[in-house]
N, C-alpha and C. Protein backbone atom coordinates (compact mmCIF):
# COMPACT_ATOMS: atom_id res chain seq x y z
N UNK A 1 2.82 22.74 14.67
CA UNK A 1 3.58 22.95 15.87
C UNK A 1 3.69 21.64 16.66
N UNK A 2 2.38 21.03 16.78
CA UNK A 2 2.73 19.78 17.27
C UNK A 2 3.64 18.88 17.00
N UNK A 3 3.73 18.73 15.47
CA UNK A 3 4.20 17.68 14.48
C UNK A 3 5.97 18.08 14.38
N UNK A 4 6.22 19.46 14.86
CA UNK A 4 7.78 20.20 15.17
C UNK A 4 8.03 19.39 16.59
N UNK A 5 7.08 19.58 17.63
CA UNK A 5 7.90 18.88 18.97
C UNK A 5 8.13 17.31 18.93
N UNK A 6 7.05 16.72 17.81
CA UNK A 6 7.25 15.24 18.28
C UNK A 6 8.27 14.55 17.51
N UNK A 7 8.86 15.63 16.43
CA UNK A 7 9.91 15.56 15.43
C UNK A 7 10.96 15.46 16.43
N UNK A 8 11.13 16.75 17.24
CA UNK A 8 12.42 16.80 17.70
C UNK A 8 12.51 15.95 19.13
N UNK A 9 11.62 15.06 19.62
CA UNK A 9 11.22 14.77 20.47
C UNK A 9 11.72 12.97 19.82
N UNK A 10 11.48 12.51 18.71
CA UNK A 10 12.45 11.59 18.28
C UNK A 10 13.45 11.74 17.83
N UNK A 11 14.02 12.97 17.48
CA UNK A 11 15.31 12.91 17.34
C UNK A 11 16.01 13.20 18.48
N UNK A 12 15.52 13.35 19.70
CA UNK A 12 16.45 13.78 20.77
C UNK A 12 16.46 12.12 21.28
N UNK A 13 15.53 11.18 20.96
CA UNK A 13 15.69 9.33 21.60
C UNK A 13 16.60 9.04 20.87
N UNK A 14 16.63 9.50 19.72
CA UNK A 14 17.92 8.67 18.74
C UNK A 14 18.87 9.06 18.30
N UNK A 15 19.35 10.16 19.20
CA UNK A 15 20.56 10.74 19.13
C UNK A 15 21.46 10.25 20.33
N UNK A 16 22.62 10.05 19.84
CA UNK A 16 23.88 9.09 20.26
C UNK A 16 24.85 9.78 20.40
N UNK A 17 26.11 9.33 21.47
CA UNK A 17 26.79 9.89 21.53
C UNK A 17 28.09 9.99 20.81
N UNK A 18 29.08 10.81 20.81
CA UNK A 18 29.97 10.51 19.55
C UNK A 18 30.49 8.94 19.64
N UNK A 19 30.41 7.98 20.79
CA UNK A 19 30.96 6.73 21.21
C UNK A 19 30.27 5.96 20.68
N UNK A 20 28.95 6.01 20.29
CA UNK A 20 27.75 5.38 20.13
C UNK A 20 27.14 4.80 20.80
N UNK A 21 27.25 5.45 21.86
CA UNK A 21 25.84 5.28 22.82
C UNK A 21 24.80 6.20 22.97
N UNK A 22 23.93 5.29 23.86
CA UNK A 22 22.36 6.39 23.64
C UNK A 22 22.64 7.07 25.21
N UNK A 23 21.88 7.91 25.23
CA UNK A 23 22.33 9.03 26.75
C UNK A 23 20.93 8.07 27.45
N UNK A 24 21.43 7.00 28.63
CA UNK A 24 20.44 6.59 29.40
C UNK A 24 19.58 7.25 29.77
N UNK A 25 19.67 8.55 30.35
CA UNK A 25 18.65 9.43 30.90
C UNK A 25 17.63 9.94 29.82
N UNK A 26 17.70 10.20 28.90
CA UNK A 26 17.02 10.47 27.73
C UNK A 26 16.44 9.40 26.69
N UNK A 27 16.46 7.90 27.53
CA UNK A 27 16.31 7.22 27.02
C UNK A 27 16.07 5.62 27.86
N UNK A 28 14.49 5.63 27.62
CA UNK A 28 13.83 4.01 28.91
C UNK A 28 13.40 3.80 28.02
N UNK A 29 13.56 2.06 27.60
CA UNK A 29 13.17 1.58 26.73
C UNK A 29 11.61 1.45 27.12
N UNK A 30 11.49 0.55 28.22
CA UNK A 30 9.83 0.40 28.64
C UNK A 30 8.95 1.45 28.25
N UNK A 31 9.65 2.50 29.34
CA UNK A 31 8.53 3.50 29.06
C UNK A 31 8.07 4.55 28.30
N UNK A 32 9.00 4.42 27.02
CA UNK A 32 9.28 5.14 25.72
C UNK A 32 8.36 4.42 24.60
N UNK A 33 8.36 2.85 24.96
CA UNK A 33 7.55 2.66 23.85
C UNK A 33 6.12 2.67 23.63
N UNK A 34 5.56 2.75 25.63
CA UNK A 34 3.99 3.33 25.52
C UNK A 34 3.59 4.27 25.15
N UNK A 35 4.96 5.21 25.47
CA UNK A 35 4.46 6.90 25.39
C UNK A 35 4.39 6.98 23.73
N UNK A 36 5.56 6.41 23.33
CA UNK A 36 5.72 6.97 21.98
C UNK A 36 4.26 6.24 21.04
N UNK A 37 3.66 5.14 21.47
CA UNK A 37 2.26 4.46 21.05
C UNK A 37 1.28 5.20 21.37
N UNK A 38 1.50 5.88 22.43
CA UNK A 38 0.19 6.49 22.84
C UNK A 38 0.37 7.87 22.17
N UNK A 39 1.10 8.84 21.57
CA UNK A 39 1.45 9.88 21.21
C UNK A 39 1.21 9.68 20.01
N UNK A 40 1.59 8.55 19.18
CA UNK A 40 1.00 8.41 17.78
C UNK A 40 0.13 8.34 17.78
N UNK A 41 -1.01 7.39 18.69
CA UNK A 41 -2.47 7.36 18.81
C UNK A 41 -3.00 8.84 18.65
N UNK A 42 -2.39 9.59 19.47
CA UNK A 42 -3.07 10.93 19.87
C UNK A 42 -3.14 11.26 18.27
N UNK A 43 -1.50 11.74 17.74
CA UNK A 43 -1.49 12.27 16.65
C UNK A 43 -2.48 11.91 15.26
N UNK A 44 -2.62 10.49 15.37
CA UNK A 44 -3.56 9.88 14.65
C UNK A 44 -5.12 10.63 14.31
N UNK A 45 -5.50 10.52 15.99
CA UNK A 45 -6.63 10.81 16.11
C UNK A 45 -6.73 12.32 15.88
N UNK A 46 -5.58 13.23 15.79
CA UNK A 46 -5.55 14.86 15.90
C UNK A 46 -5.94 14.93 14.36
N UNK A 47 -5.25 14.06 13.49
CA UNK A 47 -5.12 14.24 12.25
C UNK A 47 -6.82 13.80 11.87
N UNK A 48 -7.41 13.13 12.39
CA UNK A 48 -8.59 12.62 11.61
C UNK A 48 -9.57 13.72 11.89
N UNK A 49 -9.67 14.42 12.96
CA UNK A 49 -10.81 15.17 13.60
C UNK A 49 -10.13 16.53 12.70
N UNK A 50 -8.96 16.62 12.31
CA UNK A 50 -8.81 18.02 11.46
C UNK A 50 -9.24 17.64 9.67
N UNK A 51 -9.12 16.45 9.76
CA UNK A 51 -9.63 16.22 8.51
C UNK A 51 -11.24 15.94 8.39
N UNK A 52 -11.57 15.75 9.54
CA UNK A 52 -13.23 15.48 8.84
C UNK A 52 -13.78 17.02 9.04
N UNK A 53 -13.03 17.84 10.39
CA UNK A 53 -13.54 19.21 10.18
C UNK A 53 -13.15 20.10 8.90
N UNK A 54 -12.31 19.78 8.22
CA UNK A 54 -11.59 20.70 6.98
C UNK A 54 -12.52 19.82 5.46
N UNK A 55 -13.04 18.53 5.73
CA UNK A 55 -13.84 18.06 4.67
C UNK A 55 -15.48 18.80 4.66
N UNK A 56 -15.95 18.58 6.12
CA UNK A 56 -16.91 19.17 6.53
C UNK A 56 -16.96 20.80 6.11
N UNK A 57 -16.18 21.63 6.45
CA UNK A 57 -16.25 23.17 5.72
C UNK A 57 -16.18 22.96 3.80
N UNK A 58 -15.33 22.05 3.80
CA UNK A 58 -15.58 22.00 2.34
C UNK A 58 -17.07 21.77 1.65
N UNK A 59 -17.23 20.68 2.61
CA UNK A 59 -18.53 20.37 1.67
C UNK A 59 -20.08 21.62 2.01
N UNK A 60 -19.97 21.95 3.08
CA UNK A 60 -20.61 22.80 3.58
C UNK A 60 -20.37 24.43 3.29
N UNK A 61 -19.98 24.70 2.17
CA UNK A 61 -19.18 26.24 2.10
C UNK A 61 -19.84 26.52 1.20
N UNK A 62 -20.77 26.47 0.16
CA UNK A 62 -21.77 26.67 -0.41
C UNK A 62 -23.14 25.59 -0.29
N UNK A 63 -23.81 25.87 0.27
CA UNK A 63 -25.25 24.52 0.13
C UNK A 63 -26.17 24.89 -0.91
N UNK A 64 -26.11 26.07 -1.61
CA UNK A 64 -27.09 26.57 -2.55
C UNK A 64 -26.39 26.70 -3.99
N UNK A 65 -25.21 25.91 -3.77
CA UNK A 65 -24.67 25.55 -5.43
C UNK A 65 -24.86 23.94 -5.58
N UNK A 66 -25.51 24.07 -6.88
CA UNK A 66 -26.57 23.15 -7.78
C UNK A 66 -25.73 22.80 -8.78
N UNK A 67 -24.19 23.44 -9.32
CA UNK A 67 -23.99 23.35 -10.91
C UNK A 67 -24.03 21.89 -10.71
N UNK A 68 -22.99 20.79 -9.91
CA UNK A 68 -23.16 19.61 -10.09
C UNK A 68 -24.24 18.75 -10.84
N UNK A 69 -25.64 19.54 -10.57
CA UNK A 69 -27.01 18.75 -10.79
C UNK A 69 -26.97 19.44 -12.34
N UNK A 70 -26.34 20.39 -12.67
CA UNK A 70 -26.60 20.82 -14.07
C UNK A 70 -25.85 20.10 -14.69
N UNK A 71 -24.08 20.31 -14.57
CA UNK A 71 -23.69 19.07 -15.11
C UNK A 71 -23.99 17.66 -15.73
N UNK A 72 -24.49 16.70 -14.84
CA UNK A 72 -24.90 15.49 -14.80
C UNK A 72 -26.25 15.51 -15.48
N UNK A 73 -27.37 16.64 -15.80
CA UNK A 73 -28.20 16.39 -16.33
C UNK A 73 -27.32 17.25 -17.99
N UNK A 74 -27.12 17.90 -17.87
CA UNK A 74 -26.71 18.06 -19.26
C UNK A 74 -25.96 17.17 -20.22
N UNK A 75 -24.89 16.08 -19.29
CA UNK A 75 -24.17 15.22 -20.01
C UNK A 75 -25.33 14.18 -20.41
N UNK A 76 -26.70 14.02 -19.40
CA UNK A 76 -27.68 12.78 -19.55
C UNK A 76 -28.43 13.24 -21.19
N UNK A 77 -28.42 14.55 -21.11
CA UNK A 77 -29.43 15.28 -22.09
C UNK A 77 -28.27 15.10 -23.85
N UNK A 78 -27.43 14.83 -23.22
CA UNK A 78 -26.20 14.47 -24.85
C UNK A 78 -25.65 13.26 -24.78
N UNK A 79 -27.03 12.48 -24.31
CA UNK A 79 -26.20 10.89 -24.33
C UNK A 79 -25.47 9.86 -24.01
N UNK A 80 -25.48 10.66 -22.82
CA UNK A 80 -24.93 9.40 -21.12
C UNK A 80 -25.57 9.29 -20.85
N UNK A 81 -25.55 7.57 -20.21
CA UNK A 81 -26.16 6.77 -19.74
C UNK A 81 -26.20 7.29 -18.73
N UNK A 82 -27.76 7.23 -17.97
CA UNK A 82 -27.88 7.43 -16.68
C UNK A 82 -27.64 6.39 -15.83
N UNK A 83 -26.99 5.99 -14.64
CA UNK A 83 -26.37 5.11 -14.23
C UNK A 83 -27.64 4.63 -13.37
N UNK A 84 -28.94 5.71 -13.34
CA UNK A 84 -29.72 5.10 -11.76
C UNK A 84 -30.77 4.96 -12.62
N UNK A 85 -30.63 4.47 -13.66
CA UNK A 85 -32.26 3.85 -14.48
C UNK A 85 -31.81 2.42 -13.90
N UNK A 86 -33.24 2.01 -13.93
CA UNK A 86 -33.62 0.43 -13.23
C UNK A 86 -32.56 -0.50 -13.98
N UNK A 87 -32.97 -0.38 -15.40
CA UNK A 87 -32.67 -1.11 -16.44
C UNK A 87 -30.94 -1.32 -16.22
N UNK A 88 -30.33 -0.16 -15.98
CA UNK A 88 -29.09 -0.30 -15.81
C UNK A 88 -28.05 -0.38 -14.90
N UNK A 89 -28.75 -0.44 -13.57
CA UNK A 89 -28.36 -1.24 -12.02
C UNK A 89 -28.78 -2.51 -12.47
N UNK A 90 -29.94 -3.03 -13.16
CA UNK A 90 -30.00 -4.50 -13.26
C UNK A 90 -28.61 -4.87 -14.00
N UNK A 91 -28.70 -4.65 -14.43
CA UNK A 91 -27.62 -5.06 -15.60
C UNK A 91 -25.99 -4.78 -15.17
N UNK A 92 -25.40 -3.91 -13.86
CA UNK A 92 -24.32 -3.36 -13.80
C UNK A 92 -24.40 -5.09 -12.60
N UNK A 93 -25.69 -5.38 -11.94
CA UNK A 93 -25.72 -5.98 -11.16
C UNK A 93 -25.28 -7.75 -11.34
N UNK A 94 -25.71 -7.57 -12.52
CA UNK A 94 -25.22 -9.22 -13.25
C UNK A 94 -24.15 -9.37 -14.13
N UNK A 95 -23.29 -7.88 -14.01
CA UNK A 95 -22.56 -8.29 -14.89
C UNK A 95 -21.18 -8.94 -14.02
N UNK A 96 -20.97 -10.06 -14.48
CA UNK A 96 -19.94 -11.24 -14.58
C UNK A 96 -18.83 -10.56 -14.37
N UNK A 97 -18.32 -9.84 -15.19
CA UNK A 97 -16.67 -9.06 -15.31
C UNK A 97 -16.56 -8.36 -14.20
N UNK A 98 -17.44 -7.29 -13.83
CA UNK A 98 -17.42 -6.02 -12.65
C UNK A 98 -17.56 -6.58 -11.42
N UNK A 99 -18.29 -7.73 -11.16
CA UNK A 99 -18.51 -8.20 -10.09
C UNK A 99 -17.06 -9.08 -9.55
N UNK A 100 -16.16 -9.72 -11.03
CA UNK A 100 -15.24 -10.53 -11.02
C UNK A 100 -13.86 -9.77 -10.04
N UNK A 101 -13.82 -8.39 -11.08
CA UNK A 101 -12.82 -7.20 -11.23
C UNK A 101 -13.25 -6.64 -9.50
N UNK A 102 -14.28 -6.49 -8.67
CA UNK A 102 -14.38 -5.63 -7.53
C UNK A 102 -14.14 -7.09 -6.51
N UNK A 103 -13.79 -8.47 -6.82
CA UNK A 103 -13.43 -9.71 -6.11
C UNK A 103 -15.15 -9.93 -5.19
N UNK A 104 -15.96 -9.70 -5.98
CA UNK A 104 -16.81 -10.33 -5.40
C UNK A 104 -17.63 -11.77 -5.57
N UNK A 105 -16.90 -12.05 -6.83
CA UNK A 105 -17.01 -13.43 -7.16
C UNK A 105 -16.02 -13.69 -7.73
N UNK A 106 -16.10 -15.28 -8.13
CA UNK A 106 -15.06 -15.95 -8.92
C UNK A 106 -14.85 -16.41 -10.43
């Protein structure tokens, strides 16, 4: 509903007349371009707080499902590498290519 008024709320600034002009009254440059900055801000910020609350129910909508931990140990139990043995953070840690490829060296 929001995202309907601020739709029609730029299309009513950039609508012209059949002459091609803009209708002055419906239209201050100054004070159109704070509002319209500060209205995206808002929208910005509307959008993030619905997304961390809609990530948050996600992740929180079962706390007593485990399959993940079955998964990951069953693939370890047929021969994947476990990624958090010592041996193999040392080694992910020196390697030359990965470090090259994520631009952390040259």
């Amino acid at each position: 509903m929001i995202f309907e008024k601020l739709a029609q709320k730029f299309n009513r600034m950039n609508r012209k007349f059949a002459d091609g002009t803009t209708n002055p009254l419906e239209y201050n440059s100054g004070k159109n371009v704070f509002l319209d900055n500060l209205t995206r801000k808002a929208v910005e910020m509307y959008e993030r707080k619905c997304d961390i609350k809609h990530f948050t129910e996600l992740v929180l909508s079962d706390p007593d499902n485990t399959s993940h931990n079955d998964i990951v140990n069953g693939l370890i139990e047929n021969g994947m590498i476990d990624p958090f043995e010592d041996d193999k953070l040392a080694h992910l840690a020196d390697n030359k290519r990965l470090l090259r490829d994520l631009g952390l060296s040259d």
